[in-house]
Protein backbone atom coordinates (compact mmCIF):
# COMPACT_ATOMS: atom_id res chain seq x y z
CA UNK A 1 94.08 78.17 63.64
CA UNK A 2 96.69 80.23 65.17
CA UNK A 3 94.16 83.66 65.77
CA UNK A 4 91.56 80.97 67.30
CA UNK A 5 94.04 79.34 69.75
CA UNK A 6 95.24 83.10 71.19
CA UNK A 7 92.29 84.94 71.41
CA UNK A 8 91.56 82.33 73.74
CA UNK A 9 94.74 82.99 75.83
CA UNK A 10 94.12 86.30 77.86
CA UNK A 11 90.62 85.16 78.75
CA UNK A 12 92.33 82.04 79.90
CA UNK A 13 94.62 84.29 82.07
CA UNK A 14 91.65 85.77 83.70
CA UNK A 15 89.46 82.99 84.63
CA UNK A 16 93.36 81.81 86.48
CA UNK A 17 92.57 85.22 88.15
CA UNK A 18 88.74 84.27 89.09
CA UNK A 19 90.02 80.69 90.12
CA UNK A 20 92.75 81.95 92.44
CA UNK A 21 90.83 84.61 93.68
CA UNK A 22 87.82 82.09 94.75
CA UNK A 23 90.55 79.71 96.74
CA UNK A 24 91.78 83.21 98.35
CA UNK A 25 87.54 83.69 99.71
CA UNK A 26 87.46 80.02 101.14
CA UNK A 27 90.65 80.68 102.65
CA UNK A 28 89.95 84.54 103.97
CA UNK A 29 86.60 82.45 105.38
CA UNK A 30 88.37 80.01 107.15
CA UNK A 31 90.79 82.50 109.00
CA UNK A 32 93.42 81.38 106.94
CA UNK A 33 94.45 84.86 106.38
CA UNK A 34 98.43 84.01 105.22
CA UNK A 35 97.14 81.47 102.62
CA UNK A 36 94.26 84.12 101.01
CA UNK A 37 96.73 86.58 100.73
CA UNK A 38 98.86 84.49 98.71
CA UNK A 39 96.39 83.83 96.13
CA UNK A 40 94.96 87.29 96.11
CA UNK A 41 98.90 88.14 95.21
CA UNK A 42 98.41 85.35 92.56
CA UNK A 43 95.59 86.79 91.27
CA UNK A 44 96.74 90.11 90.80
CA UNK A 45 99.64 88.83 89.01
CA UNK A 46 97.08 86.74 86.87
CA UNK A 47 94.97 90.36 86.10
CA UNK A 48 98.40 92.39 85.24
CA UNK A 49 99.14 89.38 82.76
CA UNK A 50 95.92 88.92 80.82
CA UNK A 51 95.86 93.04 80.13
CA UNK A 52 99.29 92.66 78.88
CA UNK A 53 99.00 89.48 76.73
CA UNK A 54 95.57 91.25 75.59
CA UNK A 55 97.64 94.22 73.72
CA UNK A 56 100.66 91.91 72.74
CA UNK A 57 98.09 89.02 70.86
CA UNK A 58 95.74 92.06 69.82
CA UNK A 59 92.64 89.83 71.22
CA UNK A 60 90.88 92.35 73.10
CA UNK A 61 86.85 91.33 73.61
CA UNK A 62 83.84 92.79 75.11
CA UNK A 63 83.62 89.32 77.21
CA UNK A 64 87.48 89.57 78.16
CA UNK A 65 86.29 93.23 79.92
CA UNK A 66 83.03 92.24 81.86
CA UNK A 67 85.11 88.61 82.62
CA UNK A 68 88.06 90.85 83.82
CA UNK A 69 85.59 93.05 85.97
CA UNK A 70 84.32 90.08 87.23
CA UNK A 71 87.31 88.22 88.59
CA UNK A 72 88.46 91.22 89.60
CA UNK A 73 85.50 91.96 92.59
CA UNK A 74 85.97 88.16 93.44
CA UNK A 75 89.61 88.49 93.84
CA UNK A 76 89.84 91.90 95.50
CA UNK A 77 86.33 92.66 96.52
CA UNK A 78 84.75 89.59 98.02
CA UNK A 79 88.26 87.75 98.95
CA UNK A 80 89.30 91.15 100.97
CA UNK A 81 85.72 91.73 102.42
CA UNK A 82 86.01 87.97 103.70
CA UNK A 83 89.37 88.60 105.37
CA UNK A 84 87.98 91.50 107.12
CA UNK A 85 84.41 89.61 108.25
CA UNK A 86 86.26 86.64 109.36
CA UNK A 87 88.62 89.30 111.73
CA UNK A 88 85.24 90.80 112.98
CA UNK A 89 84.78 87.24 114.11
CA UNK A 90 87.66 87.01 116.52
CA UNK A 91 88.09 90.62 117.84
CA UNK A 92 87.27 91.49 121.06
CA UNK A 93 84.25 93.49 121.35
CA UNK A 94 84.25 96.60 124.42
CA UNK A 95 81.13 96.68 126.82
CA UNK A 96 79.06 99.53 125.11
CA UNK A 97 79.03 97.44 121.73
CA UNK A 98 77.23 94.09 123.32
CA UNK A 99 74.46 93.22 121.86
CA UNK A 100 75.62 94.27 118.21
CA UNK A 101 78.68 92.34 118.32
CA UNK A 102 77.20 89.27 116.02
CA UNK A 103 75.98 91.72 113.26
CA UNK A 104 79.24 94.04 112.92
CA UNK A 105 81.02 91.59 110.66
CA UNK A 106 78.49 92.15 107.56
CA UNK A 107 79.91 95.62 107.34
CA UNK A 108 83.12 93.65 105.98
CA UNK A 109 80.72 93.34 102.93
CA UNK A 110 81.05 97.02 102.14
CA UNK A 111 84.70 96.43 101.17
CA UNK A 112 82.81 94.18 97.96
CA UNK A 113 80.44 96.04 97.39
CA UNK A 114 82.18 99.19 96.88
CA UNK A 115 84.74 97.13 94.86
CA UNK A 116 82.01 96.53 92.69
CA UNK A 117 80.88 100.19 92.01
CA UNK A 118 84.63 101.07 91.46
CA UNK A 119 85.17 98.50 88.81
CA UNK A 120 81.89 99.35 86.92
CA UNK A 121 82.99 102.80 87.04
CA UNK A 122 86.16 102.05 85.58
CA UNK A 123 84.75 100.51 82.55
CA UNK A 124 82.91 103.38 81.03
CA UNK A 125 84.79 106.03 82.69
CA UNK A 126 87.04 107.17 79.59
CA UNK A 127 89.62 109.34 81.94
CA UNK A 128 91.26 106.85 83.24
CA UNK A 129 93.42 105.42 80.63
CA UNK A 130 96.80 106.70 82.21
CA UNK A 131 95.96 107.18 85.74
CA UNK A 132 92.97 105.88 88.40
CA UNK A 133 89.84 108.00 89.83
CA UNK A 134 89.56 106.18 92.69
CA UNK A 135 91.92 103.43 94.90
CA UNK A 136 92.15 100.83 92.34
CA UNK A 137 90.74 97.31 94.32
CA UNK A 138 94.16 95.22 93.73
CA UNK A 139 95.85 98.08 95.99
CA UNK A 140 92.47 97.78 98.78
CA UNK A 141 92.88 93.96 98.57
CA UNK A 142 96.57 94.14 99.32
CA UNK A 143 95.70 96.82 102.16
CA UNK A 144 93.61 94.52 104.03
CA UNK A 145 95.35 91.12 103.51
CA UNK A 146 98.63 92.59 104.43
CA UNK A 147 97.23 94.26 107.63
CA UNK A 148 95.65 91.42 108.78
CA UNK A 149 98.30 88.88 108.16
CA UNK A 150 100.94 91.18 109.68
CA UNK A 151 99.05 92.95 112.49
CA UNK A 152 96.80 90.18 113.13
CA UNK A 153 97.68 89.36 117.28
CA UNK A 154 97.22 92.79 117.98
CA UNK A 155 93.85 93.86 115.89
CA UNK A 156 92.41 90.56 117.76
CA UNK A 157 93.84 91.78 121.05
CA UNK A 158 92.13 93.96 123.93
CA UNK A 159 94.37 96.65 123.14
CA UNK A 160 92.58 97.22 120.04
CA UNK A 161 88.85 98.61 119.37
CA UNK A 162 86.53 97.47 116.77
CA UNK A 163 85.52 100.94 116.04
CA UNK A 164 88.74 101.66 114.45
CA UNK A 165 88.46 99.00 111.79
CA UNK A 166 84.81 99.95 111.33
CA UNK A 167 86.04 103.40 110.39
CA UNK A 168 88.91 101.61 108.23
CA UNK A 169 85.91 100.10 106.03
CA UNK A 170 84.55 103.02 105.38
CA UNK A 171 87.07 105.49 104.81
CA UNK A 172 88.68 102.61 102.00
CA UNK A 173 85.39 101.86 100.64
CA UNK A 174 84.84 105.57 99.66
CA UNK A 175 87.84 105.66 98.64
CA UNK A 176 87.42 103.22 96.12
CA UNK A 177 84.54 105.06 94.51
CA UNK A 178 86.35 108.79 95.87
CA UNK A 179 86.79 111.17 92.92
CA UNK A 180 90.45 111.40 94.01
CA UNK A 181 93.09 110.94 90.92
CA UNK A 182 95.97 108.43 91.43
CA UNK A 183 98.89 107.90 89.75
CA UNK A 184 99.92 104.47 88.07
CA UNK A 185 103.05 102.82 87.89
CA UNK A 186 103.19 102.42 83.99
CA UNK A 187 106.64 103.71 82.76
CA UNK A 188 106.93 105.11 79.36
CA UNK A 189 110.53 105.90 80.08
CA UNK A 190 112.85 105.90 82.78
CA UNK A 191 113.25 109.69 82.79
CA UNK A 192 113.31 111.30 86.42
CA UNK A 193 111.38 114.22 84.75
CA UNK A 194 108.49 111.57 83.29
CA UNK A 195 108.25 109.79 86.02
CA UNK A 196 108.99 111.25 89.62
CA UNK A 197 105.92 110.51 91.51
CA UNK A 198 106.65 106.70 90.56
CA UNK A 199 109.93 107.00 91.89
CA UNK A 200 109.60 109.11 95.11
CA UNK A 201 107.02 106.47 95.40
CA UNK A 202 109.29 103.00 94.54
CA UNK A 203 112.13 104.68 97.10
CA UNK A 204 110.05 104.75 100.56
CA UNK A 205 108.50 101.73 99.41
CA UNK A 206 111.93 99.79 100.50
CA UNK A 207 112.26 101.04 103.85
CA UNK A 208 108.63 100.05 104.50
CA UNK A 209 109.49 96.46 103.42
CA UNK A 210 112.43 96.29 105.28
CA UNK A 211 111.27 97.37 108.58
CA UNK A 212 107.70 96.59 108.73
CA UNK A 213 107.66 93.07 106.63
CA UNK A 214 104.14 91.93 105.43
CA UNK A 215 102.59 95.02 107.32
CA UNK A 216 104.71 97.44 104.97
CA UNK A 217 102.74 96.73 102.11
CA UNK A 218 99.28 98.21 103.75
CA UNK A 219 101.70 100.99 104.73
CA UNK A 220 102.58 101.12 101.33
CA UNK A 221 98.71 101.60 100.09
CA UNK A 222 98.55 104.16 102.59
CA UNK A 223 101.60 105.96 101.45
CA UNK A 224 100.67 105.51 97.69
CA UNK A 225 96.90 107.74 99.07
CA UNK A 226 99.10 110.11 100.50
CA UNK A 227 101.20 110.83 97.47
CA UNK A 228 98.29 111.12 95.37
CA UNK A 229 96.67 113.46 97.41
CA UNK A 230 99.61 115.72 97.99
CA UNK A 231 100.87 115.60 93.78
CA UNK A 232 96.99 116.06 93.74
CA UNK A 233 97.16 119.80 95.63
CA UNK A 234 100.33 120.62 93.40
CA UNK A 235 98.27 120.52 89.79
């Protein structure tokens, strides 16, 4: 009775992650940009949990994957992409880009659909047990909810030119599906030698927090691309 109670539990965990990550797409599609990226936060605490109680309980399934893969593009592919067509919808659009204004926000879409790709790939690519081919989506969906609800007067401002965050798109939706290796954050020790990307990493993460608040953690992302390219050039 015990096995057939938690085998249950991770897949449990991961339909929390599908649920929370739905609330975050109504919420990213009503401009209510602080609130979706609270419960795209939830949800990637929800997807870190069911891998975990997964190996503890031994209760691994071939549903628990494609159900993972599947909250996982709600969560942080659609609930991102939503965020970023709902910001389409406010900016202010320059003179030579009348006319197209209404029909750049469906580019936003390319944030879910490359999200999609990069999570299929993930499931039968066999080299990426210790480290990621590709941006992993939780650290995309975090990019774009943390730019948004930090930077959010100023991307909406005159100031500021649509092109840019059409280039954005792109550039992180290739690098979703990029064959680019970067590093994880799982610890098998607390060695320097074992682990010094992780920890060069973890120490400029603070100052980022500190003096850039919410916006610090898409500077984070950013920083966490830069330090897998450059440990990349060093191998």
């Amino acid at each position: 009775m015990a096995n057939a109670i938690t085998r249950h539990i991770p897949n449990t965990v991961t339909c929390l992650n599908l649920f929370s990550g739905c609330i975050a797409c109504v919420m990213a599609f009503e401009a209510k940009y602080e609130l979706s990226l609270i419960f795209i936060l939830l949800s990637a605490v929800f997807d870190f949990f069911d891998g975990m109680l997964a190996r503890l309980l031994k209760a691994h399934s071939s549903i628990g994957k494609e159900l993972d893969s599947l909250a996982d593009d709600i969560s942080f592919g659609i609930a991102p992409a939503l965020i970023v067509f709902s910001l389409f919808k406010e900016m202010a659009y320059p003179v030579f880009m009348s006319g197209i204004e209404e029909y750049i926000p469906y580019l936003a879409f390319l944030i879910a659909v490359f999200s999609a790709l990069r999570l299929a790939k993930f499931n039968v690519d066999e080299r990426q047990t210790s480290s990621f081919i590709g941006l992993p989506t939780p650290a995309n969906a975090l990019f774009w909810g943390s730019l948004v609800v930090g930077s959010h007067d100023y991307l909406v401002s005159t100031g500021f030119n649509p092109l840019y965050l059409i280039i954005l798109v792109l550039l992180l939706s290739w690098l979703l599906v990029a064959e680019i290796p970067m590093f994880s954050l799982k610890f098998k020790n607390l060695s320097w030698k074992d682990n010094k990307v992780s920890f060069i990493f973890l120490l400029v993460c603070i100052p980022l927090l500190v003096f850039l608040g919410i916006s610090g953690f898409s500077a984070i992302i950013i920083w966490y691309i830069l330090l897998s390219l450059l440990t990349r050039k060093k191998k």
